[in-house]
PDB file of N, CA and C in Angstrom:
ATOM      1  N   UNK A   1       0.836  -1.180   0.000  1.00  0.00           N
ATOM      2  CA  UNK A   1       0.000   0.000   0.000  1.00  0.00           C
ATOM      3  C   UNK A   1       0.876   1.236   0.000  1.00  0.00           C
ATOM      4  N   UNK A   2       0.333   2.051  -1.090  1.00  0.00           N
ATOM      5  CA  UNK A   2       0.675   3.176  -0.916  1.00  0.00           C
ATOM      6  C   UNK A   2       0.140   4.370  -0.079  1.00  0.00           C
ATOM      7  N   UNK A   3       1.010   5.825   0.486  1.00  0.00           N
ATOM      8  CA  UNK A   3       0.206   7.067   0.553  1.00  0.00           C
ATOM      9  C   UNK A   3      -0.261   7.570  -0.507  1.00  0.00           C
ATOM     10  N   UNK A   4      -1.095   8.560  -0.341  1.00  0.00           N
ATOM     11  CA  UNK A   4      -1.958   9.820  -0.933  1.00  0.00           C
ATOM     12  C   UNK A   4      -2.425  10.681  -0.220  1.00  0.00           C
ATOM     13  N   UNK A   5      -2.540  11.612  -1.224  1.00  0.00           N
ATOM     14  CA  UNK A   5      -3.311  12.842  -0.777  1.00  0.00           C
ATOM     15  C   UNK A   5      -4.712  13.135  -1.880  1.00  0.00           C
ATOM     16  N   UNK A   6      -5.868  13.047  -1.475  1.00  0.00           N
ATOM     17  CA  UNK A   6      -6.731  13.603  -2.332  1.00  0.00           C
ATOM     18  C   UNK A   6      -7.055  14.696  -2.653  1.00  0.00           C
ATOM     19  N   UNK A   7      -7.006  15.532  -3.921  1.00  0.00           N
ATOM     20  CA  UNK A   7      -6.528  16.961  -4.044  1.00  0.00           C
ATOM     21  C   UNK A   7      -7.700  16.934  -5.137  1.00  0.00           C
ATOM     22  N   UNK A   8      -9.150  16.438  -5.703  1.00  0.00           N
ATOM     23  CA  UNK A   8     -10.103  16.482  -6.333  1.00  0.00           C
ATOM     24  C   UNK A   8     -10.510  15.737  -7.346  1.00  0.00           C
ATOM     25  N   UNK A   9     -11.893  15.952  -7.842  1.00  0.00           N
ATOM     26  CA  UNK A   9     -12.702  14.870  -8.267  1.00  0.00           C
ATOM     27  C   UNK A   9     -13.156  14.787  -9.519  1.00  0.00           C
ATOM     28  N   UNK A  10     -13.325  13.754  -9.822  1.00  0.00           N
ATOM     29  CA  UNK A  10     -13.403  13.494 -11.639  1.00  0.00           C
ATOM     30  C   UNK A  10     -15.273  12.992 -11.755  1.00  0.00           C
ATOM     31  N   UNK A  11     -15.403  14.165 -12.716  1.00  0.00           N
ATOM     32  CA  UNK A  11     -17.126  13.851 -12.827  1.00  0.00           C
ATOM     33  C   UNK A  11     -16.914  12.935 -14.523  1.00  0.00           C
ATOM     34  N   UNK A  12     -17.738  11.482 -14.020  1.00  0.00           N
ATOM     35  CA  UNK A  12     -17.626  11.292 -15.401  1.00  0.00           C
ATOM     36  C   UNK A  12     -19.239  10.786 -15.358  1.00  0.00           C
ATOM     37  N   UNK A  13     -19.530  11.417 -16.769  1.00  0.00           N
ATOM     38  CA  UNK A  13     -21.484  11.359 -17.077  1.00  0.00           C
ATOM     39  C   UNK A  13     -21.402   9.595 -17.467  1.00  0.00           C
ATOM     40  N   UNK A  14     -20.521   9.184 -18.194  1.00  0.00           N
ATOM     41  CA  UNK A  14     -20.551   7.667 -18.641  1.00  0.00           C
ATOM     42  C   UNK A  14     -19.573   7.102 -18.366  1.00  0.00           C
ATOM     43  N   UNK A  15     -19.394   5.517 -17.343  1.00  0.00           N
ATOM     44  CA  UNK A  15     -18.456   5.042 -16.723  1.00  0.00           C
ATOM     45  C   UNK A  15     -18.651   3.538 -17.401  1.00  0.00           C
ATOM     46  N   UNK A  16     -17.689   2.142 -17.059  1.00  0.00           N
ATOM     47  CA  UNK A  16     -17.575   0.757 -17.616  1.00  0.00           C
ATOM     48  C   UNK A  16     -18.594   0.556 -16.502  1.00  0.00           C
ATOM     49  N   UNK A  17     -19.249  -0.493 -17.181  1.00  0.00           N
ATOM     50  CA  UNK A  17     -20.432  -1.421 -16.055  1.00  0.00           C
ATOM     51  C   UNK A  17     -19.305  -1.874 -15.327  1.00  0.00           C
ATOM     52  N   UNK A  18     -19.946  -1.610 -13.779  1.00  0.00           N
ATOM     53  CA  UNK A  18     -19.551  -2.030 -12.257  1.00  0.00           C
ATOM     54  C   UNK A  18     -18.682  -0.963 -11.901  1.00  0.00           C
ATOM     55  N   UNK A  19     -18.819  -0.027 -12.450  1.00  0.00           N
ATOM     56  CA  UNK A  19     -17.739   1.323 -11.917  1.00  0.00           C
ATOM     57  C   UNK A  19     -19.059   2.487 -11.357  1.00  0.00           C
ATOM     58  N   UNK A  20     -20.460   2.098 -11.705  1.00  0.00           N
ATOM     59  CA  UNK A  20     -21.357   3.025 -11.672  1.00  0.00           C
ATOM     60  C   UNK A  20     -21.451   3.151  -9.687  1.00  0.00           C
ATOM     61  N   UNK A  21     -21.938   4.777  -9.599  1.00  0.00           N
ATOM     62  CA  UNK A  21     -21.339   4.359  -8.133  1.00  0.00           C
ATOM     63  C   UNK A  21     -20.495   4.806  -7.300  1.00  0.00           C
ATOM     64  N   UNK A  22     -19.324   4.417  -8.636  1.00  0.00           N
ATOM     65  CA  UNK A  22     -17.801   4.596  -7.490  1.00  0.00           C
ATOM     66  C   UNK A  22     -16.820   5.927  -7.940  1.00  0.00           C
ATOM     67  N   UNK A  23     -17.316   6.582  -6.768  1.00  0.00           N
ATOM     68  CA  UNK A  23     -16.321   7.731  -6.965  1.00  0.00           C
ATOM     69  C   UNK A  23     -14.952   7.613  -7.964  1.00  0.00           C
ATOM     70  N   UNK A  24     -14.484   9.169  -8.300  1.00  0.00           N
ATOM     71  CA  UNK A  24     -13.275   9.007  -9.148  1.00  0.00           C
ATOM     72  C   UNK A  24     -12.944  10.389  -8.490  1.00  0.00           C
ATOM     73  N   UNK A  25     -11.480  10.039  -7.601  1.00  0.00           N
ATOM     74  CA  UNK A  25     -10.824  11.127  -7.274  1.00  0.00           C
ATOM     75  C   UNK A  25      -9.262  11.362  -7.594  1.00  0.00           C
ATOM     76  N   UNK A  26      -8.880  12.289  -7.782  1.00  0.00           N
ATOM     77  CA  UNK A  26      -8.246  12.851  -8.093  1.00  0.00           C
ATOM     78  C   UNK A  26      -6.983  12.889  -6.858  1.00  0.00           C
ATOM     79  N   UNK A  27      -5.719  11.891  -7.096  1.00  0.00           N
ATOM     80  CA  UNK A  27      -4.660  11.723  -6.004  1.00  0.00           C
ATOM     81  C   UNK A  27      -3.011  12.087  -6.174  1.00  0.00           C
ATOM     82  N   UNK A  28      -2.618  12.744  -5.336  1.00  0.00           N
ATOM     83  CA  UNK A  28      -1.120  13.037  -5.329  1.00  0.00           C
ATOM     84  C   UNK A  28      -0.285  12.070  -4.511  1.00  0.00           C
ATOM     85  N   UNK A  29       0.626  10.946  -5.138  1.00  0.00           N
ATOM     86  CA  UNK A  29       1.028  10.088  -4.265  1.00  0.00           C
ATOM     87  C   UNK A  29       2.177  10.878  -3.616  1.00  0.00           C
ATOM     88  N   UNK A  30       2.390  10.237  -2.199  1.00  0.00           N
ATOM     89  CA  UNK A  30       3.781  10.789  -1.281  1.00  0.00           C
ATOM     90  C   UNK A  30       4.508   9.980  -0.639  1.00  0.00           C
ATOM     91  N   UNK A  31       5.503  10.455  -0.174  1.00  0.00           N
ATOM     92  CA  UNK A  31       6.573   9.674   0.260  1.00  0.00           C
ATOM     93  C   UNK A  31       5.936   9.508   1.878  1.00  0.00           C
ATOM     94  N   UNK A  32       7.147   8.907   2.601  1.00  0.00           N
ATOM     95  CA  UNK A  32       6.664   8.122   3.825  1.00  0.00           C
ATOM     96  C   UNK A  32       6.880   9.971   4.910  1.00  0.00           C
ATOM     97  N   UNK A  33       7.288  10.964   3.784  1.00  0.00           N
ATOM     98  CA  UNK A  33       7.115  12.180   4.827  1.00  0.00           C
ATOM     99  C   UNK A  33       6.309  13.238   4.471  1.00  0.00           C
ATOM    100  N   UNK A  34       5.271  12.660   3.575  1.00  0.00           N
ATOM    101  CA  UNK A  34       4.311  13.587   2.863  1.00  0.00           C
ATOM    102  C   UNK A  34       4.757  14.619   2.279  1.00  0.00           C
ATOM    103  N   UNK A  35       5.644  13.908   1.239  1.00  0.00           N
ATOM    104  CA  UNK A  35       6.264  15.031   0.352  1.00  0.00           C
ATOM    105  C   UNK A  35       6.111  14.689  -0.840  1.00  0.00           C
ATOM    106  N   UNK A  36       5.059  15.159  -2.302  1.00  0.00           N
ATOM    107  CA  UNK A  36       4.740  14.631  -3.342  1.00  0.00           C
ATOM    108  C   UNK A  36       6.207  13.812  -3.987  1.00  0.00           C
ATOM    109  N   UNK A  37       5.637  12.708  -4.915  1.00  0.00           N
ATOM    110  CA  UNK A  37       6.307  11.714  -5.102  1.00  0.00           C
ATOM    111  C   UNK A  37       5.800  11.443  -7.069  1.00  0.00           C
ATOM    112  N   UNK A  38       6.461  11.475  -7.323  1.00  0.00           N
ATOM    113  CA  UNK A  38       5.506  11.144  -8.752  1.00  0.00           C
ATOM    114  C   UNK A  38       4.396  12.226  -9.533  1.00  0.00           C
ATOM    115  N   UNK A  39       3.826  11.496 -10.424  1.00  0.00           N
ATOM    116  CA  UNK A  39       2.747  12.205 -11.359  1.00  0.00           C
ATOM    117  C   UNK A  39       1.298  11.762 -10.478  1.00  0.00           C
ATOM    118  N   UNK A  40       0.509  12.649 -10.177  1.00  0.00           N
ATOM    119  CA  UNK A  40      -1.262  12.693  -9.713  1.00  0.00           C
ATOM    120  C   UNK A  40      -1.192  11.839 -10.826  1.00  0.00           C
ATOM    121  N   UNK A  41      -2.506  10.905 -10.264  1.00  0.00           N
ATOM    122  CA  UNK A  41      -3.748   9.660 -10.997  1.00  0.00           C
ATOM    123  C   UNK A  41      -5.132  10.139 -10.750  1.00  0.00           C
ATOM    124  N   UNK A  42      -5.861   9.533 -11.136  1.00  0.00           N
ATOM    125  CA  UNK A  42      -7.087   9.137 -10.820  1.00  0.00           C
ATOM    126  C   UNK A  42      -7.363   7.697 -10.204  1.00  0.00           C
ATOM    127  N   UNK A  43      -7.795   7.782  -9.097  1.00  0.00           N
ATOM    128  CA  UNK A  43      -8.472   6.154  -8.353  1.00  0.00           C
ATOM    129  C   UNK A  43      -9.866   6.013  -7.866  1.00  0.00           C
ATOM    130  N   UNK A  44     -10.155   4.972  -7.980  1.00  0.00           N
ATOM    131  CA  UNK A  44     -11.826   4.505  -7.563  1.00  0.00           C
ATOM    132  C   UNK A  44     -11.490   4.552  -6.215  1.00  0.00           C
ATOM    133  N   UNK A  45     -12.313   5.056  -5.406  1.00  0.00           N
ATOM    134  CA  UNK A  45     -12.512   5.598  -4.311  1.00  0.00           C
ATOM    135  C   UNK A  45     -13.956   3.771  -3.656  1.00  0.00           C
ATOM    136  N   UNK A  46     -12.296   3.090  -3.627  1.00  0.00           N
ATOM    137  CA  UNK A  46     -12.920   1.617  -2.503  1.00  0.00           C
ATOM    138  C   UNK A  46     -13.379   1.859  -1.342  1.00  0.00           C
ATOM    139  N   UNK A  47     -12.965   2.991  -0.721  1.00  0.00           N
ATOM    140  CA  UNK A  47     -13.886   2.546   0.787  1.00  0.00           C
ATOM    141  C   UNK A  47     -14.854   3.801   0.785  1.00  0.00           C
ATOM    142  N   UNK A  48     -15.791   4.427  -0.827  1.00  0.00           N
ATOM    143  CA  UNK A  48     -16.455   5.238  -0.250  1.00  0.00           C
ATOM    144  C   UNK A  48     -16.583   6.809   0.509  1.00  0.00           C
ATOM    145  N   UNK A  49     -16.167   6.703   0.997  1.00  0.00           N
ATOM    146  CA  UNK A  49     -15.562   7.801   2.211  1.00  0.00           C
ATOM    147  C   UNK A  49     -14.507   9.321   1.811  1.00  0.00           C
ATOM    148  N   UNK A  50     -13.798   8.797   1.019  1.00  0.00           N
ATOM    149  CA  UNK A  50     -12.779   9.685   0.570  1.00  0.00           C
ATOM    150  C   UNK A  50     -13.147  10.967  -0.074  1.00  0.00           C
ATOM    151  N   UNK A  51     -12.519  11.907   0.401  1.00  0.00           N
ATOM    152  CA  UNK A  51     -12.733  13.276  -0.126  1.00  0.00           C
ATOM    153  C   UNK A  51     -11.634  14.263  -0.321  1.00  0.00           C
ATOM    154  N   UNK A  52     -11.670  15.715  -0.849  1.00  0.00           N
ATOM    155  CA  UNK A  52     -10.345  16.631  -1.437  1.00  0.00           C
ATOM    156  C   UNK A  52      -9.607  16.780   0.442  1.00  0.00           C
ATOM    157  N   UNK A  53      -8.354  16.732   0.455  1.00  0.00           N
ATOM    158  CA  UNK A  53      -7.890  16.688   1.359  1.00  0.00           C
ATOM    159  C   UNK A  53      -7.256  15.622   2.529  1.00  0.00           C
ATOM    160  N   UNK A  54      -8.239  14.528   2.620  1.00  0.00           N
ATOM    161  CA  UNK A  54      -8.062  13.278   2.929  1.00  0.00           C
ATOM    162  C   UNK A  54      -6.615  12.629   2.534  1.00  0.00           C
ATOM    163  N   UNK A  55      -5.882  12.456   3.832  1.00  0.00           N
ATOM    164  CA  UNK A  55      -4.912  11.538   3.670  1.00  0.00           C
ATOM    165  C   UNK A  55      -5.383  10.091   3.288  1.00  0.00           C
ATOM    166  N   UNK A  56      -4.759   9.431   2.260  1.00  0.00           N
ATOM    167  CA  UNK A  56      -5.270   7.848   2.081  1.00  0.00           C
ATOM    168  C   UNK A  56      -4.218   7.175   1.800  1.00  0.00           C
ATOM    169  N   UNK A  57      -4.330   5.837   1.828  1.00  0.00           N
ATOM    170  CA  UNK A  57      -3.738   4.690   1.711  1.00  0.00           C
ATOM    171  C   UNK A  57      -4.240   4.118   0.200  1.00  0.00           C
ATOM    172  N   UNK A  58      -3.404   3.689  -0.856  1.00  0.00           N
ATOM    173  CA  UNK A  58      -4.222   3.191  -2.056  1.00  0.00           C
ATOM    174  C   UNK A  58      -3.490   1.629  -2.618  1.00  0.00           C
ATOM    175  N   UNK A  59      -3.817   1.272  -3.507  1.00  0.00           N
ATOM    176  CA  UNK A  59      -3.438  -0.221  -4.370  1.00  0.00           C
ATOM    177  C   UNK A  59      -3.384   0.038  -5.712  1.00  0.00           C
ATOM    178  N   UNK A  60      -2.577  -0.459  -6.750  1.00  0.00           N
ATOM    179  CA  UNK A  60      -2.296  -0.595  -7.736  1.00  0.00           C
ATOM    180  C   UNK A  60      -2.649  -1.847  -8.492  1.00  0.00           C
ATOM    181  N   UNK A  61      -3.090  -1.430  -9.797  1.00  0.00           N
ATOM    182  CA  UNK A  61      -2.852  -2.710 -10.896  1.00  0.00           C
ATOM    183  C   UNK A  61      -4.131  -3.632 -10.324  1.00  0.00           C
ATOM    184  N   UNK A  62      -3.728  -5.149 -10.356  1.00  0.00           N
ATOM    185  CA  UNK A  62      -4.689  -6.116  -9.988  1.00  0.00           C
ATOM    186  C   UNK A  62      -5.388  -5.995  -8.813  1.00  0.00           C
ATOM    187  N   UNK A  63      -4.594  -5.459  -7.370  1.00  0.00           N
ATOM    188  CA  UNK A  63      -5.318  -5.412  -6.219  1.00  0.00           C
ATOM    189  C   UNK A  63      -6.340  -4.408  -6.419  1.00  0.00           C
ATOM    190  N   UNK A  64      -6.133  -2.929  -7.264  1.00  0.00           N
ATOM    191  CA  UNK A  64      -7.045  -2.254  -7.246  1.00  0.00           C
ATOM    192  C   UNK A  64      -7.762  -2.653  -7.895  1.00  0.00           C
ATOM    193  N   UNK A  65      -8.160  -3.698  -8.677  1.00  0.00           N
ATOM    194  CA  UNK A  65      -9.414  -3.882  -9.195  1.00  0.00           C
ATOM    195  C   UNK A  65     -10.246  -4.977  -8.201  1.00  0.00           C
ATOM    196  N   UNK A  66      -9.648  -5.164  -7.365  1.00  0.00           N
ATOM    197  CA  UNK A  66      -9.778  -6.344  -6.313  1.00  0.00           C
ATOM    198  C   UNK A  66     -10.824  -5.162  -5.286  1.00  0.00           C
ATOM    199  N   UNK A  67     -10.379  -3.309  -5.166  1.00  0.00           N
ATOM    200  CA  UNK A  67     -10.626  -3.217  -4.296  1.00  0.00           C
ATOM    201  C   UNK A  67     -12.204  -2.579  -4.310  1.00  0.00           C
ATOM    202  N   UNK A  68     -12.529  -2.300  -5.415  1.00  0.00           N
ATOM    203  CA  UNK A  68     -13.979  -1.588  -6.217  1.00  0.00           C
ATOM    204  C   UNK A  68     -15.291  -2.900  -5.481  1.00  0.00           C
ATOM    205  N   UNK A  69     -16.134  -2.343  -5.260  1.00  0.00           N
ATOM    206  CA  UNK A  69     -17.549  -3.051  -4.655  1.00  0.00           C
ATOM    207  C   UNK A  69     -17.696  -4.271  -6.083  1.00  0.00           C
ATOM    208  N   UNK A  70     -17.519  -4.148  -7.437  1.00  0.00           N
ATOM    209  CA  UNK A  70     -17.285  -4.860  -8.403  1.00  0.00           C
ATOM    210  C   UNK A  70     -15.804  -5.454  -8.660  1.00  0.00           C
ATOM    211  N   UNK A  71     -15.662  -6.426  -8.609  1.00  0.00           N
ATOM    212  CA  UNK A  71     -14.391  -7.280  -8.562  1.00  0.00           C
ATOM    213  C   UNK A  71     -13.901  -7.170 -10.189  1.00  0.00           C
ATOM    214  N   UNK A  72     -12.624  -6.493 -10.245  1.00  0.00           N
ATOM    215  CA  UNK A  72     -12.121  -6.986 -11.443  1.00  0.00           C
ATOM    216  C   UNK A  72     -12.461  -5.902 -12.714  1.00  0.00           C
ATOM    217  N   UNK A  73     -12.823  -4.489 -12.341  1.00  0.00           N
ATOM    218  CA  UNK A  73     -12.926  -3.798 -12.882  1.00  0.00           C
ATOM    219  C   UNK A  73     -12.049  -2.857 -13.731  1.00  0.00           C
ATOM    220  N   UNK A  74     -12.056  -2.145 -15.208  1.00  0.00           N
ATOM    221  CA  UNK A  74     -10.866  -1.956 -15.056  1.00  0.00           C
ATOM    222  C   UNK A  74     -10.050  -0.639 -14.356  1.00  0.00           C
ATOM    223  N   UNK A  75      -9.346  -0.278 -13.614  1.00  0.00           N
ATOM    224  CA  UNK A  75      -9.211   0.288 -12.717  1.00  0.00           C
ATOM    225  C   UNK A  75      -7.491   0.196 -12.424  1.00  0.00           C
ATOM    226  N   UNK A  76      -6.700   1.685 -12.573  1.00  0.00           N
ATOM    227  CA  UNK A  76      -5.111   1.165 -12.384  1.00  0.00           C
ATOM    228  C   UNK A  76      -5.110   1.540 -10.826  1.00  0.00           C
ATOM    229  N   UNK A  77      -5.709   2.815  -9.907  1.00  0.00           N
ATOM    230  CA  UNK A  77      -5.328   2.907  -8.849  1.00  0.00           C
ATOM    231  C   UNK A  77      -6.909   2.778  -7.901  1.00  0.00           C
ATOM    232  N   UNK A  78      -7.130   2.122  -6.936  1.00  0.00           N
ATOM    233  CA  UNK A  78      -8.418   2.605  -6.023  1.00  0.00           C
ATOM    234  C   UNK A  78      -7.353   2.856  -4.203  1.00  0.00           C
ATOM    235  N   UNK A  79      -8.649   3.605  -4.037  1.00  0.00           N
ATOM    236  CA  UNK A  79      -8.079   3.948  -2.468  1.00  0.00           C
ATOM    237  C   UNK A  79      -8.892   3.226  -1.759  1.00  0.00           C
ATOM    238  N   UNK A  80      -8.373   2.300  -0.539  1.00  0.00           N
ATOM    239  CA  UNK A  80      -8.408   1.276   0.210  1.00  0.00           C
ATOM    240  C   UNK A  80      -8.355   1.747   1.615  1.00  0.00           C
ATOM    241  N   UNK A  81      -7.732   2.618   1.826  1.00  0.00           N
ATOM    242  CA  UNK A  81      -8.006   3.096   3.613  1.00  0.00           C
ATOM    243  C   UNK A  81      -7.751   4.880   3.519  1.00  0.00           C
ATOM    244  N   UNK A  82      -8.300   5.040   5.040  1.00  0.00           N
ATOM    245  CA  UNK A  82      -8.226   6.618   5.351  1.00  0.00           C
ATOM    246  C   UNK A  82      -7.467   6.360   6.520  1.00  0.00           C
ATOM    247  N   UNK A  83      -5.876   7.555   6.411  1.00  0.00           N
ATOM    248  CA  UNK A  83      -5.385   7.400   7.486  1.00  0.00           C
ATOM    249  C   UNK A  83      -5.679   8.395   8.739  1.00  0.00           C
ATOM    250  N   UNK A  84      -5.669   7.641   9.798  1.00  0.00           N
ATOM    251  CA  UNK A  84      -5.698   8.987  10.619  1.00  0.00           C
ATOM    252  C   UNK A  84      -4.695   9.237  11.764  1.00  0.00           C
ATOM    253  N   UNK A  85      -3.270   8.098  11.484  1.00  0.00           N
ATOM    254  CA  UNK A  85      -2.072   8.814  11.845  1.00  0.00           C
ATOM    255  C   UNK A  85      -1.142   7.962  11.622  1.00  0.00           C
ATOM    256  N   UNK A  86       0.398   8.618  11.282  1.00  0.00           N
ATOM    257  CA  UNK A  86       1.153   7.711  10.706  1.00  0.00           C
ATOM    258  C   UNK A  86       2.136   8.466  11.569  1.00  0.00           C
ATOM    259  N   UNK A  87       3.295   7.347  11.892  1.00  0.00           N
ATOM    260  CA  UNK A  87       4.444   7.677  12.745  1.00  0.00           C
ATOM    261  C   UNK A  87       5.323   6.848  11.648  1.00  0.00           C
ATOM    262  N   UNK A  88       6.790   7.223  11.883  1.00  0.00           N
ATOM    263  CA  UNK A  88       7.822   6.313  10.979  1.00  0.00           C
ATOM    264  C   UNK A  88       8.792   6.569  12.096  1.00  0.00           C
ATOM    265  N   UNK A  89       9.632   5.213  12.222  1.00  0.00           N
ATOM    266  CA  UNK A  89      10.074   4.704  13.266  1.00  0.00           C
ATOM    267  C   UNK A  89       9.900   5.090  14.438  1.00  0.00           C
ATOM    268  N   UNK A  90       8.740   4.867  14.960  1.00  0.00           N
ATOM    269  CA  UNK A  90       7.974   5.361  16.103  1.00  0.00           C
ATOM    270  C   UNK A  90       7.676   7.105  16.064  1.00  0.00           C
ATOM    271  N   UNK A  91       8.147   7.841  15.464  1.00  0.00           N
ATOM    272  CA  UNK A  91       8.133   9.162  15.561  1.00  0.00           C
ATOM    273  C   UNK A  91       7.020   9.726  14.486  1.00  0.00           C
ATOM    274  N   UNK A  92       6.049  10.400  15.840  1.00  0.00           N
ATOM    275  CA  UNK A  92       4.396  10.725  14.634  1.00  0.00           C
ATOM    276  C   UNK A  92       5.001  11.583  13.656  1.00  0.00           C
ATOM    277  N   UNK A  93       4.505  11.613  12.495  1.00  0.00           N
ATOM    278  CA  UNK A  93       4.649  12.548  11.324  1.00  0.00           C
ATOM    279  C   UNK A  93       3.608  13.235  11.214  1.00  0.00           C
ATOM    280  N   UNK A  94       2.182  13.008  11.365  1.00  0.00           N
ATOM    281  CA  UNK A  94       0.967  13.076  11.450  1.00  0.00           C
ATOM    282  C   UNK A  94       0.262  12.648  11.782  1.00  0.00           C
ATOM    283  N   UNK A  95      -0.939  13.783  12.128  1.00  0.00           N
ATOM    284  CA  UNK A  95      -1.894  12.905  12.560  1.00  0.00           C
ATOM    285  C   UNK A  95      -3.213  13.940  12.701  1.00  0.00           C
ATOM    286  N   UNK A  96      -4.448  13.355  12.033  1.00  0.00           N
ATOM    287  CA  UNK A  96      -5.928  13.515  11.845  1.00  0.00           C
ATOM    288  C   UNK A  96      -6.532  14.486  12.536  1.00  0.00           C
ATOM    289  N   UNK A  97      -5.817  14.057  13.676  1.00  0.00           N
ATOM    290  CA  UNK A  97      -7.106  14.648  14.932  1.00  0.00           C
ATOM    291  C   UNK A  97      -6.038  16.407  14.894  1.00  0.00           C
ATOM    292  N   UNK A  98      -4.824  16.604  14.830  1.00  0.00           N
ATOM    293  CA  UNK A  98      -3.734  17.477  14.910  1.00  0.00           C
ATOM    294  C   UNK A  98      -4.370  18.315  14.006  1.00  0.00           C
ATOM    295  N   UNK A  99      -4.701  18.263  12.476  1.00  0.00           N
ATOM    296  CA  UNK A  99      -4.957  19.157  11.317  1.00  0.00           C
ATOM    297  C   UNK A  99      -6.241  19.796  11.890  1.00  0.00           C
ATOM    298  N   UNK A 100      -7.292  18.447  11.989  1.00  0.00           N
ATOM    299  CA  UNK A 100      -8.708  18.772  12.271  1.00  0.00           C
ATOM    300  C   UNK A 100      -8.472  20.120  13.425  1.00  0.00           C
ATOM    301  N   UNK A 101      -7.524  19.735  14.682  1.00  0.00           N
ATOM    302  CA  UNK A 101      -7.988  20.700  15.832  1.00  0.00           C
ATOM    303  C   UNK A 101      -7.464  21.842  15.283  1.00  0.00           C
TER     304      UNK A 101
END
């Protein structure tokens, strides 16, 4: 699993059967110190929930099509968890409740 950051959302009027449904957001992947990493994607938004701002956790390739309410869709990135705090070698980097307050 990778990080992300969700930074906005893809309206599409016509989607592949079993994608109907499932969000399409707009993600900046990052390193383990939340520092952009790569080129923004688009991912199916697996657990629902996800919105602009939201730290997430995502999957690539086969697992992300594993992770859509429809199995096996075609799909290169979906997001799979929402974090709400990450430490690296014991030392917090962030955390949920910190931004929110």
């Amino acid at each position: 699993m990778k990080l992300g950051r969700v930074f906005g959302t893809v309206v599409a009027s016509v989607k592949y059967e079993g994608l109907e449904g499932v969000k399409l957001l707009l993600v900046q992947p990052l390193d383990k110190h939340l520092k952009p990493k790569g080129q923004p994607f688009v991912a199916a938004d697996g657990t629902a929930m996800a919105g602009p701002g939201e730290l997430i956790y995502y999957e690539e390739s086969r697992e992300a099509a594993l992770a859509c309410p429809v199995k096996f869709v075609p799909v290169n990135h979906a997001i799979v968890g929402l974090v709400d705090e990450l430490k690296v070698m014991g030392q917090p980097v962030w955390s949920k409740h910190k931004e929110e307050g």
